[in-house]
N, C-alpha and C. Protein backbone atom coordinates (compact mmCIF):
# COMPACT_ATOMS: atom_id res chain seq x y z
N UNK A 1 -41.38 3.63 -26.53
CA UNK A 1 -42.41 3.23 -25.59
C UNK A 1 -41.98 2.02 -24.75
N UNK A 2 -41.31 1.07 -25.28
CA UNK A 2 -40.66 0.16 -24.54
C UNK A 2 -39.81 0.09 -23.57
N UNK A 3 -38.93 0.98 -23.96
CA UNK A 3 -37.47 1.79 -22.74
C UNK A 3 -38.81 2.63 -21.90
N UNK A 4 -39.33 3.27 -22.07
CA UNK A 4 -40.46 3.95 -20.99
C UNK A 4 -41.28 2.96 -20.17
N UNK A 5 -41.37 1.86 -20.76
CA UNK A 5 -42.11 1.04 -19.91
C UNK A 5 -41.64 -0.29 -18.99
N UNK A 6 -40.42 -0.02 -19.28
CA UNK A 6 -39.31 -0.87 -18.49
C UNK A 6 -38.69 -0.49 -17.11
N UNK A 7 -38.53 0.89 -18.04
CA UNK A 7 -37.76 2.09 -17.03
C UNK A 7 -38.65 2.10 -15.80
N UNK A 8 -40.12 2.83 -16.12
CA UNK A 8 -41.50 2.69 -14.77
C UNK A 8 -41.38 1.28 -14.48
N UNK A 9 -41.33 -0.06 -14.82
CA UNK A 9 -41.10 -1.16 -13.82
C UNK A 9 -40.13 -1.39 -12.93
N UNK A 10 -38.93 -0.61 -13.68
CA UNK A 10 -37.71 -1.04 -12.82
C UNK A 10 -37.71 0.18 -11.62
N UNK A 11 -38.18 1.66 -11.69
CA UNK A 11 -38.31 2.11 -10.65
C UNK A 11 -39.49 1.99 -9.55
N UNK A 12 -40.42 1.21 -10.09
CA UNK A 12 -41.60 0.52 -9.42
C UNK A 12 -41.40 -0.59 -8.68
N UNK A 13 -40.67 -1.22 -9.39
CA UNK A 13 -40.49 -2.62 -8.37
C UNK A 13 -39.99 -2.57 -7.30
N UNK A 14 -39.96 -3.44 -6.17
CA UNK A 14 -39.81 -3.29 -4.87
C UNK A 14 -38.69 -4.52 -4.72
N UNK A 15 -37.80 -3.68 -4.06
CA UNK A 15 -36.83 -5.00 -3.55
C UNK A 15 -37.39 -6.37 -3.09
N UNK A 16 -37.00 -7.00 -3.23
CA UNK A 16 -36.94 -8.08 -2.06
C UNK A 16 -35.68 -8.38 -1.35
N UNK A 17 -35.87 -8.99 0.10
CA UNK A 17 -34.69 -8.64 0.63
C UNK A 17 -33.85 -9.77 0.28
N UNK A 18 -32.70 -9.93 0.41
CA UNK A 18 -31.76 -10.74 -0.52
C UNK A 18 -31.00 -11.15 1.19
N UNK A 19 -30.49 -12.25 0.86
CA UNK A 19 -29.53 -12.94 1.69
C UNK A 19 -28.57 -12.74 1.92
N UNK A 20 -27.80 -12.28 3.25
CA UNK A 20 -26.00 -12.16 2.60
C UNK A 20 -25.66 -13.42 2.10
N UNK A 21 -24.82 -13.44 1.06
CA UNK A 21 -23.75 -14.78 0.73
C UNK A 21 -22.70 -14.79 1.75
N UNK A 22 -22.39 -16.25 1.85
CA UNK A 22 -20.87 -16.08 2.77
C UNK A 22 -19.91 -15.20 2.56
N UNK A 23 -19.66 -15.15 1.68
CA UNK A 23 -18.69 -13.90 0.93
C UNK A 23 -18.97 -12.61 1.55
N UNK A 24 -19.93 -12.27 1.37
CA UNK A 24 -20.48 -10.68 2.09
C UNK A 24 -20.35 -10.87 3.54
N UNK A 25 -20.86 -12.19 3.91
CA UNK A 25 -20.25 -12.49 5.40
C UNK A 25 -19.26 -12.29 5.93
N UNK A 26 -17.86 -12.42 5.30
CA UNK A 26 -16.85 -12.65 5.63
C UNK A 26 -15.88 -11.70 5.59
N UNK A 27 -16.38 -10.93 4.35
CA UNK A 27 -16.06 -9.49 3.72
C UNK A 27 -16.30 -8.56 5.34
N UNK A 28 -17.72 -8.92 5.60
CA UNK A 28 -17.65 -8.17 6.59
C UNK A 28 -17.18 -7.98 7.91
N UNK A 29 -17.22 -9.50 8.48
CA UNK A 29 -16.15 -9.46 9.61
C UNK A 29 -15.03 -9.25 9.23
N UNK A 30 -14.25 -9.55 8.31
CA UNK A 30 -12.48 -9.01 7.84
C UNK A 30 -12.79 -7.16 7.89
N UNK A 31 -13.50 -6.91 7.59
CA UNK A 31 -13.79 -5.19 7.64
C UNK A 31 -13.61 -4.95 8.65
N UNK A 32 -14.66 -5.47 9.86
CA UNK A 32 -14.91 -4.62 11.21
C UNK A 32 -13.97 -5.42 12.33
N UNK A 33 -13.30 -6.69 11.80
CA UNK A 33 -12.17 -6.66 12.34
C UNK A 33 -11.22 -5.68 12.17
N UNK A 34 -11.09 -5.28 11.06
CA UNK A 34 -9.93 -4.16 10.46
C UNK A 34 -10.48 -3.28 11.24
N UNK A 35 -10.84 -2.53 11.47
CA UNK A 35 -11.84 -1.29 11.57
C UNK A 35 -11.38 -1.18 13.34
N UNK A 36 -11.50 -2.17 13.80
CA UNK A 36 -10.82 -3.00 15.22
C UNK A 36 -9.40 -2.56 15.58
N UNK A 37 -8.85 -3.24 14.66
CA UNK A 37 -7.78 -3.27 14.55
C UNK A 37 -6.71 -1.85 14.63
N UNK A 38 -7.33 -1.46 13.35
CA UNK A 38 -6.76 0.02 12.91
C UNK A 38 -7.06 1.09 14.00
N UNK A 39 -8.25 1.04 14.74
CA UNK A 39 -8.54 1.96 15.54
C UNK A 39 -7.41 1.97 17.00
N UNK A 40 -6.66 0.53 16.96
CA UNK A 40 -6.21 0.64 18.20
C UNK A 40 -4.35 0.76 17.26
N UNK A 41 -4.26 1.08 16.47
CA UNK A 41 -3.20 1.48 15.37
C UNK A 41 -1.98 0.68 15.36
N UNK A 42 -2.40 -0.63 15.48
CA UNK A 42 -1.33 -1.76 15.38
C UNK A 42 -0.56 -1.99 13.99
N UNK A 43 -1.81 -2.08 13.33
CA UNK A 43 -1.16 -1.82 11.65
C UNK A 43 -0.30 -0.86 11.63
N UNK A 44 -1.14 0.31 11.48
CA UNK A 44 -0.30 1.53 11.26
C UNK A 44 1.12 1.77 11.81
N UNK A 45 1.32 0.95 13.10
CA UNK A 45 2.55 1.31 14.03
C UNK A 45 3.52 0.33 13.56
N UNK A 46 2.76 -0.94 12.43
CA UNK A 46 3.54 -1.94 12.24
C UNK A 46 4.08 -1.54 10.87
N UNK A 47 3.11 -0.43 9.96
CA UNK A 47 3.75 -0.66 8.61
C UNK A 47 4.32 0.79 8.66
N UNK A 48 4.13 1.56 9.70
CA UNK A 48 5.28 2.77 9.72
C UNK A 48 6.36 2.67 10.25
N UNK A 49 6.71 1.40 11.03
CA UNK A 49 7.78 0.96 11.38
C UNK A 49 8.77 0.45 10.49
N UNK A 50 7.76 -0.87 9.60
CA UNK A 50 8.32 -1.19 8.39
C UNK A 50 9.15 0.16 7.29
N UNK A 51 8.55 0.76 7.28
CA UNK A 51 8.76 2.35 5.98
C UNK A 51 9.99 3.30 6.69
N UNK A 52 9.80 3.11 8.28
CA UNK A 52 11.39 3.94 8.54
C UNK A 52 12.49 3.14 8.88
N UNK A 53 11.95 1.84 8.66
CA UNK A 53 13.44 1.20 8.77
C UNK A 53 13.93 0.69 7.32
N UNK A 54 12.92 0.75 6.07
CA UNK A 54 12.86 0.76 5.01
C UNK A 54 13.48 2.15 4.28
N UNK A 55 13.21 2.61 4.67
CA UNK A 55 13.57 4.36 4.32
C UNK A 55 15.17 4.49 4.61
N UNK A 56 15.44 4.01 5.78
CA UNK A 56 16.64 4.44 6.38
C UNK A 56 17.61 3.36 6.02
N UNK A 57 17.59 2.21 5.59
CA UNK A 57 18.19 1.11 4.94
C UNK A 57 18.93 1.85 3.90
N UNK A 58 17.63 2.00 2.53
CA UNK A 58 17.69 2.78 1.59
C UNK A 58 18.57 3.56 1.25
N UNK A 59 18.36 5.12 2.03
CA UNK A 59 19.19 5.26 2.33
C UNK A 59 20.39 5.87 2.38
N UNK A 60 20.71 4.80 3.78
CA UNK A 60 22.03 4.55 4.26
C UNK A 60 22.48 3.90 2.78
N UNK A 61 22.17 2.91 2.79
CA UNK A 61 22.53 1.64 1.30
C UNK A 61 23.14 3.09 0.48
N UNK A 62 22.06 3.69 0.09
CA UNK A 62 22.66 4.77 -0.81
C UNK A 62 24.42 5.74 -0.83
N UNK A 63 24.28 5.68 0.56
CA UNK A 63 25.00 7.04 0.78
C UNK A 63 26.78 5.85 0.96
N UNK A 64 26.39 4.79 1.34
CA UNK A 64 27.95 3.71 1.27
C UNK A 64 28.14 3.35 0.14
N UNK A 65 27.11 3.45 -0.46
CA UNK A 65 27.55 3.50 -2.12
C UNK A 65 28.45 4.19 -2.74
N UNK A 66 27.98 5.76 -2.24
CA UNK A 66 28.77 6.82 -2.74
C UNK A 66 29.82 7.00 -1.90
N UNK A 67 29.89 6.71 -0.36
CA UNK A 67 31.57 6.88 0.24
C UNK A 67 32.49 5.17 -0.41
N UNK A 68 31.91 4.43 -0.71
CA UNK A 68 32.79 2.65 -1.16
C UNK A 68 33.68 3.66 -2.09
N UNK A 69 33.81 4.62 -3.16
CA UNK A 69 34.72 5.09 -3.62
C UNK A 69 35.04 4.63 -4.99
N UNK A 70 34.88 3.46 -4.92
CA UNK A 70 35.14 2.56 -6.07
C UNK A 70 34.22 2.84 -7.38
N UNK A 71 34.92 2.93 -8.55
CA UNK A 71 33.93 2.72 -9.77
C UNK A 71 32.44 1.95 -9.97
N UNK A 72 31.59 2.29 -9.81
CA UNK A 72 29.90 1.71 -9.80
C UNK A 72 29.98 0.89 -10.67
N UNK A 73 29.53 0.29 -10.73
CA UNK A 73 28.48 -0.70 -11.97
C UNK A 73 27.03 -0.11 -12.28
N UNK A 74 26.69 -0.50 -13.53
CA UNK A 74 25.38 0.24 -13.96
C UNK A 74 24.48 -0.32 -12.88
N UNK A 75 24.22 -1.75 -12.38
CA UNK A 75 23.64 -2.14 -11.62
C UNK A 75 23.53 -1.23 -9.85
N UNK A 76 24.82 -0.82 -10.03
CA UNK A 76 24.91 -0.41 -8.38
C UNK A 76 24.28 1.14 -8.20
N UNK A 77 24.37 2.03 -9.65
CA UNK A 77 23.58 3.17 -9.72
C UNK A 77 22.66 3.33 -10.20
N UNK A 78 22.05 2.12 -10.67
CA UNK A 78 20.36 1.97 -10.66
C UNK A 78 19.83 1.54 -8.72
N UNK A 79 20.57 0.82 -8.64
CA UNK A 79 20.25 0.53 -7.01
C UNK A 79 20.44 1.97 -5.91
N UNK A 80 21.09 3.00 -5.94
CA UNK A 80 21.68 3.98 -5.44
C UNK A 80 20.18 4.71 -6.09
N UNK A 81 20.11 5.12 -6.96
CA UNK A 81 19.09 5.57 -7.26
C UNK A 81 17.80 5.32 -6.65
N UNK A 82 17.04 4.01 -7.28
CA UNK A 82 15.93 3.55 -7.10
C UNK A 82 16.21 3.44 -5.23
N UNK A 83 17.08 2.94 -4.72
CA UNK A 83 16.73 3.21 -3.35
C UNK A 83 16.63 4.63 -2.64
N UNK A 84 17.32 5.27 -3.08
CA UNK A 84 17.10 7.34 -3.01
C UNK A 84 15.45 7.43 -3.06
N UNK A 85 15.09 7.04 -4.08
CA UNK A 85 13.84 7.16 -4.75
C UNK A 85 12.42 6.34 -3.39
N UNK A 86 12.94 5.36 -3.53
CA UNK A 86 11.77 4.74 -2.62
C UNK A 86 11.80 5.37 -0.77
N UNK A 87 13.54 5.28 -0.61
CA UNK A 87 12.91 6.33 0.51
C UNK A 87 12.65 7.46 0.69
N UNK A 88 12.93 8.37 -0.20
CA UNK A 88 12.41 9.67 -0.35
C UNK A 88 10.58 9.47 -0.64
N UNK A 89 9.85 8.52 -0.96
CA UNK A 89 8.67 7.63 -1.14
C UNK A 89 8.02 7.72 0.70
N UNK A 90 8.70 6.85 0.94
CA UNK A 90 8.27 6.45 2.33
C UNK A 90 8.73 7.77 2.63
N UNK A 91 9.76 8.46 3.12
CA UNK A 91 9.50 9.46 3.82
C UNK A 91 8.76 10.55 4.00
N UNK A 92 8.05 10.90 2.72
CA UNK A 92 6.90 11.65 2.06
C UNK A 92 5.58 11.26 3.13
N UNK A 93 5.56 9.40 2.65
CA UNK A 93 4.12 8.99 3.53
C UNK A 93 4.74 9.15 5.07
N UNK A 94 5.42 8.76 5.74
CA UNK A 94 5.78 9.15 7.09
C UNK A 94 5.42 10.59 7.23
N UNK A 95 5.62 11.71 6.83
CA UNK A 95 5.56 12.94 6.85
C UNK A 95 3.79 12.85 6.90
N UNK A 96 3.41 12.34 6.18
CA UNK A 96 1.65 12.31 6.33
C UNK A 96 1.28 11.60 7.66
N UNK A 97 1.66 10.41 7.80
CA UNK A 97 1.79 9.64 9.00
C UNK A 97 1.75 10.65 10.23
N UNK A 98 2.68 11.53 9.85
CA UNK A 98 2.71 12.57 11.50
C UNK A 98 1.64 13.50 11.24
N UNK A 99 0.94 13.81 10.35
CA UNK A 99 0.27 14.81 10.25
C UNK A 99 -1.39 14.26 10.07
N UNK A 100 -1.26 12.92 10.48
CA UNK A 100 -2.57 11.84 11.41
C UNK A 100 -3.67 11.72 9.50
N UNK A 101 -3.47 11.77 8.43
CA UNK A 101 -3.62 11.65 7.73
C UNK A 101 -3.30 9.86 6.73
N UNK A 102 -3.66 9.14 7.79
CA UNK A 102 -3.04 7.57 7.27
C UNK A 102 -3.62 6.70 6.06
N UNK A 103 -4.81 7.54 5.53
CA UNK A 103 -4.89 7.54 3.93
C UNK A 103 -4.12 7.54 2.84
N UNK A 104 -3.45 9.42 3.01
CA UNK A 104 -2.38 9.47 2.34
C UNK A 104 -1.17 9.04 2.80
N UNK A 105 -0.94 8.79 3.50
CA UNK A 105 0.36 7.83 4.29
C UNK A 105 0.33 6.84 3.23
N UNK A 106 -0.86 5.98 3.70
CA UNK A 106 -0.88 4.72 3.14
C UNK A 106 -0.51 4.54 1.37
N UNK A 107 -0.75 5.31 0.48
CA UNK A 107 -0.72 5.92 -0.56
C UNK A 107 0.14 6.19 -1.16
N UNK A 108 1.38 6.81 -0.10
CA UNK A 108 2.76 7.06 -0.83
C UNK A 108 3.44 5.55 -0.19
N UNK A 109 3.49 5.32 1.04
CA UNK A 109 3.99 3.84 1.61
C UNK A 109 3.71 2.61 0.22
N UNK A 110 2.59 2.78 -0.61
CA UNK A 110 1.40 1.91 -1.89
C UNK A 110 3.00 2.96 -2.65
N UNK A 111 2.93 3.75 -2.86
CA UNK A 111 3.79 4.18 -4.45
C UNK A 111 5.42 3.84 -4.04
N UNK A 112 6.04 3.60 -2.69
CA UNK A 112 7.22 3.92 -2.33
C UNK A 112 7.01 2.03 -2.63
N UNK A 113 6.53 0.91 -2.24
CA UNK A 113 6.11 -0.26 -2.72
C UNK A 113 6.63 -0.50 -3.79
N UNK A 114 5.28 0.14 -4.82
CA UNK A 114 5.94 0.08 -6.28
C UNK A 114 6.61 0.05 -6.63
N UNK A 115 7.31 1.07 -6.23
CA UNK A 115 8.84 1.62 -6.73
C UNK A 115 9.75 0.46 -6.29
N UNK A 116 9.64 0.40 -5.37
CA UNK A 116 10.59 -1.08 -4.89
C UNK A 116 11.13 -2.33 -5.81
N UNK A 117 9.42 -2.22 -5.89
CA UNK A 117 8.91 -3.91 -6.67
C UNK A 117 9.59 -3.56 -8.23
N UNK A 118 9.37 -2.84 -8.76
CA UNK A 118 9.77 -2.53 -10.09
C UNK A 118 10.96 -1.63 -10.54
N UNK A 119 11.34 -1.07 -9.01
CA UNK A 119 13.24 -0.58 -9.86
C UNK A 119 13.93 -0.97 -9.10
N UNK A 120 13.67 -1.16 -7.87
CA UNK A 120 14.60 -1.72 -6.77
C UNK A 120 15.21 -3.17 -7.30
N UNK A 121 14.07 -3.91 -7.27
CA UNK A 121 14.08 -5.58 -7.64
C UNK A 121 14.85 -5.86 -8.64
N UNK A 122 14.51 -4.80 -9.74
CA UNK A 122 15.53 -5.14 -11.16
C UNK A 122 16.51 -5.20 -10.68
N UNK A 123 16.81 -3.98 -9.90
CA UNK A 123 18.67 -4.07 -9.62
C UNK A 123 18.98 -4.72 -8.88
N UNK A 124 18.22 -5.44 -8.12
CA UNK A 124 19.01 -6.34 -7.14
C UNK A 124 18.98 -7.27 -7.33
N UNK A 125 18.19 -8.16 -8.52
CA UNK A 125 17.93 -9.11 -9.54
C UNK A 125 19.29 -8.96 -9.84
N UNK A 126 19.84 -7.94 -10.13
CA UNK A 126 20.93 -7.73 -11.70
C UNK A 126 21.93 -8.23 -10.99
N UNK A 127 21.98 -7.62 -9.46
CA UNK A 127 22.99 -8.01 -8.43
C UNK A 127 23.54 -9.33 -7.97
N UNK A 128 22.06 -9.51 -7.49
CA UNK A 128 22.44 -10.90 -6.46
C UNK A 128 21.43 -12.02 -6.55
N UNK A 129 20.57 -11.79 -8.12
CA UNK A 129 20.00 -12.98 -8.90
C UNK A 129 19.15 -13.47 -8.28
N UNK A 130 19.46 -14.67 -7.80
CA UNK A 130 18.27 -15.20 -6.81
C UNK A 130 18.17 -15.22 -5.01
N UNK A 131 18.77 -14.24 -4.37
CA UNK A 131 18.41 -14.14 -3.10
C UNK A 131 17.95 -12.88 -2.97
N UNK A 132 17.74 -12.12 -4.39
CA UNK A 132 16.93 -10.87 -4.14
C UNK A 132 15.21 -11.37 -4.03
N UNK A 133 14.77 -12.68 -4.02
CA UNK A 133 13.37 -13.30 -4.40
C UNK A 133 12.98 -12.99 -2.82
N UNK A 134 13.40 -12.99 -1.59
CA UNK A 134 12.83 -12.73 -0.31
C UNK A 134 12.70 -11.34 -0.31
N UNK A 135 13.18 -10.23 -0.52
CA UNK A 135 12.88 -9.07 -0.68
C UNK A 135 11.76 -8.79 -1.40
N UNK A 136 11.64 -9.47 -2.78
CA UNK A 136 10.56 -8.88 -3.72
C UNK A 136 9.39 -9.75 -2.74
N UNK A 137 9.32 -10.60 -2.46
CA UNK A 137 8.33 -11.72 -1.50
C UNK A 137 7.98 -10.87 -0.44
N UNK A 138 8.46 -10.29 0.29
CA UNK A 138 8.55 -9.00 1.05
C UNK A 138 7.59 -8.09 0.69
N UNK A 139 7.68 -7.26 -0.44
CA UNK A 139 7.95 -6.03 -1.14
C UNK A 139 6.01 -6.41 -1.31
N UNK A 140 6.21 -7.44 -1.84
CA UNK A 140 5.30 -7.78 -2.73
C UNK A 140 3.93 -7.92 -1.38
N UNK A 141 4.21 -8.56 -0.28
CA UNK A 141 3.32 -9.30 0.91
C UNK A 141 2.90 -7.47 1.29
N UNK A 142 3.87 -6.78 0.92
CA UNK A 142 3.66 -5.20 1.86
C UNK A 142 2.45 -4.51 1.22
N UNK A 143 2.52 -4.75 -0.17
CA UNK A 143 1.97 -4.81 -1.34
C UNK A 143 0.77 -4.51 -1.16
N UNK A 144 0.22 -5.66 -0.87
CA UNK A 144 -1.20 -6.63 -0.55
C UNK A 144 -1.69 -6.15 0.13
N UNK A 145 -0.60 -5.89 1.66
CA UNK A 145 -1.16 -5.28 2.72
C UNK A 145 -1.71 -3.95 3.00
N UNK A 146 -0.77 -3.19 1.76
CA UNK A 146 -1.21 -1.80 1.96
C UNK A 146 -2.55 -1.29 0.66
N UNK A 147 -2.71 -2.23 -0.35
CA UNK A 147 -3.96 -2.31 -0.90
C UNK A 147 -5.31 -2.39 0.09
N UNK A 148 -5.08 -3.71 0.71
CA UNK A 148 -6.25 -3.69 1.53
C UNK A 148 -6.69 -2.87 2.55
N UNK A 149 -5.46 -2.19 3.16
CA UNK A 149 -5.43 -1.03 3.49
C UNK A 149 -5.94 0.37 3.27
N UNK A 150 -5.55 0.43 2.43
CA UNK A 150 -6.34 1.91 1.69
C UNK A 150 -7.66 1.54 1.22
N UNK A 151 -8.10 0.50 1.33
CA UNK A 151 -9.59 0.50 0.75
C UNK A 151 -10.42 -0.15 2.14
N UNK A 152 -9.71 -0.29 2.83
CA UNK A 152 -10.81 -0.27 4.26
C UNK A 152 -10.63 0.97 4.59
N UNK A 153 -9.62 1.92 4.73
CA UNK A 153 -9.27 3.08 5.04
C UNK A 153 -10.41 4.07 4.39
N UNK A 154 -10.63 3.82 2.93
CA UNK A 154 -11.19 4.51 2.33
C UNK A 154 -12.98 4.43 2.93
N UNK A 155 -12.91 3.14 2.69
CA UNK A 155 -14.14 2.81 3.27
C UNK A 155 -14.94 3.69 4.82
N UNK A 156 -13.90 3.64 5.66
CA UNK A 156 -13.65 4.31 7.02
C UNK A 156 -14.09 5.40 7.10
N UNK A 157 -13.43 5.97 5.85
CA UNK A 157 -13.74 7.74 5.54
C UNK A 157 -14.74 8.02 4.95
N UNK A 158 -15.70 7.38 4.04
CA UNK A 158 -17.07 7.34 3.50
C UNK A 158 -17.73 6.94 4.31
N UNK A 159 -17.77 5.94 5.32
CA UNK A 159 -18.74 5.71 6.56
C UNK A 159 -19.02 6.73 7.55
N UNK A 160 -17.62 7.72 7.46
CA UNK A 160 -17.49 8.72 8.76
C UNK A 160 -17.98 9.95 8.00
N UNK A 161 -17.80 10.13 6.17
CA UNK A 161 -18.53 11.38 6.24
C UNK A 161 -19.57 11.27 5.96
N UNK A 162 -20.22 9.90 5.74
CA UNK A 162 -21.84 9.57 5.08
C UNK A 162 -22.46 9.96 6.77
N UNK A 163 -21.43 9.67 8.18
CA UNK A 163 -22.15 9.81 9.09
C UNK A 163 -22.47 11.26 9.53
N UNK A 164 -22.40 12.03 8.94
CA UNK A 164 -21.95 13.32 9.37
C UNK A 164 -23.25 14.13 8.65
C-alpha cells in the first residue's frame, strides 16, 4: 500500500519549472555551436583530412618497412602491423565518409584512434621512447575530439528523427 501510494504521488505531482544551471547553459551553446559548425563541415573536412593523411603515413610507414630489406626488430613488426591496422581503420571510416554517413565515419576514425593510442604508441614507445609523447598527445587530443563528436552527432540524429 505504500509503493501504491507513492507511486500515485509521484505520477500526480506536477513539475515545477526548474532553472537552467550554467552548465546546461553552456552545454548548450557548445551544442548549437557544434551543430553550426558541423553543418557547414569544417570538422568533418578537418578530421577526414587528418585520417587520410594518417592512413597514408601508416601505410606508406608500412610498406618501407618491408622494401628497408633489413632484418626487423620485434618493435618494427609490431609498428608495421599496428600501423596496417589503424589505416586499414581510417580507411574503412573514410569509405563511410564518402557514403555521407559521418556517424559511422566518426566511429571507425574513434576505433582507428584507439588502435593508435594502444598498439601504435607501444611500439613507438619501444622505438623512440620519449619523442613518441607528441604523437600519443596527438592521438590522444583526436581522441577527445572525435568522442565529442559522435555524441553531438548522435544527438543530431535523435533531434532529426524525434523531428520526423
Amino acid at each position: 500500500p505504500l509503493v501504491q501510494l507513492l507511486h500515485d504521488l509521484i505520477i500526480k505531482a506536477e513539475p515545477t519549472s526548474m532553472r537552467k544551471s550554467i552548465f546546461t547553459k553552456i552545454a548548450n551553446t557548445v551544442f548549437s555551436w557544434y551543430t553550426n559548425t558541423i553543418t557547414t563541415r569544417i570538422i568533418s573536412k578537418v578530421l577526414t583530412i587528418f585520417f587520410v593523411i594518417s592512413a597514408t603515413l601508416n601505410i606508406l610507414g608500412s610498406v618501407a618497412l618491408i622494401l628497408a630489406g633489413h632484418s626487423p626488430s620485434f618493435s618494427e613488426i609490431g609498428l608495421f602491423a599496428s600501423s596496417l591496422v589503424v589505416g586499414i581503420m581510417a580507411l574503412i571510416g573514410l569509405r563511410f565518409y564518402v557514403k555521407k554517413d559521418r556517424l559511422q565515419s566518426y566511429q571507425y576514425f574513434q576505433k582507428a584512434t584507439i588502435l593508435a593510442i594502444f598498439l601504435l604508441q607501444f611500439f613507438l614507445f619501444l622505438e623512440n621512447e620519449l619523442s613518441a609523447l607528441f604523437s600519443l598527445s596527438l592521438f590522444v587530443s583526436v581522441y577527445l575530439i572525435l568522442q565529442y563528436t559522435i555524441q553531438a552527432e548522435t544527438r543530431i540524429k535523435k533531434s532529426t528523427i524525434g523531428a520526423k
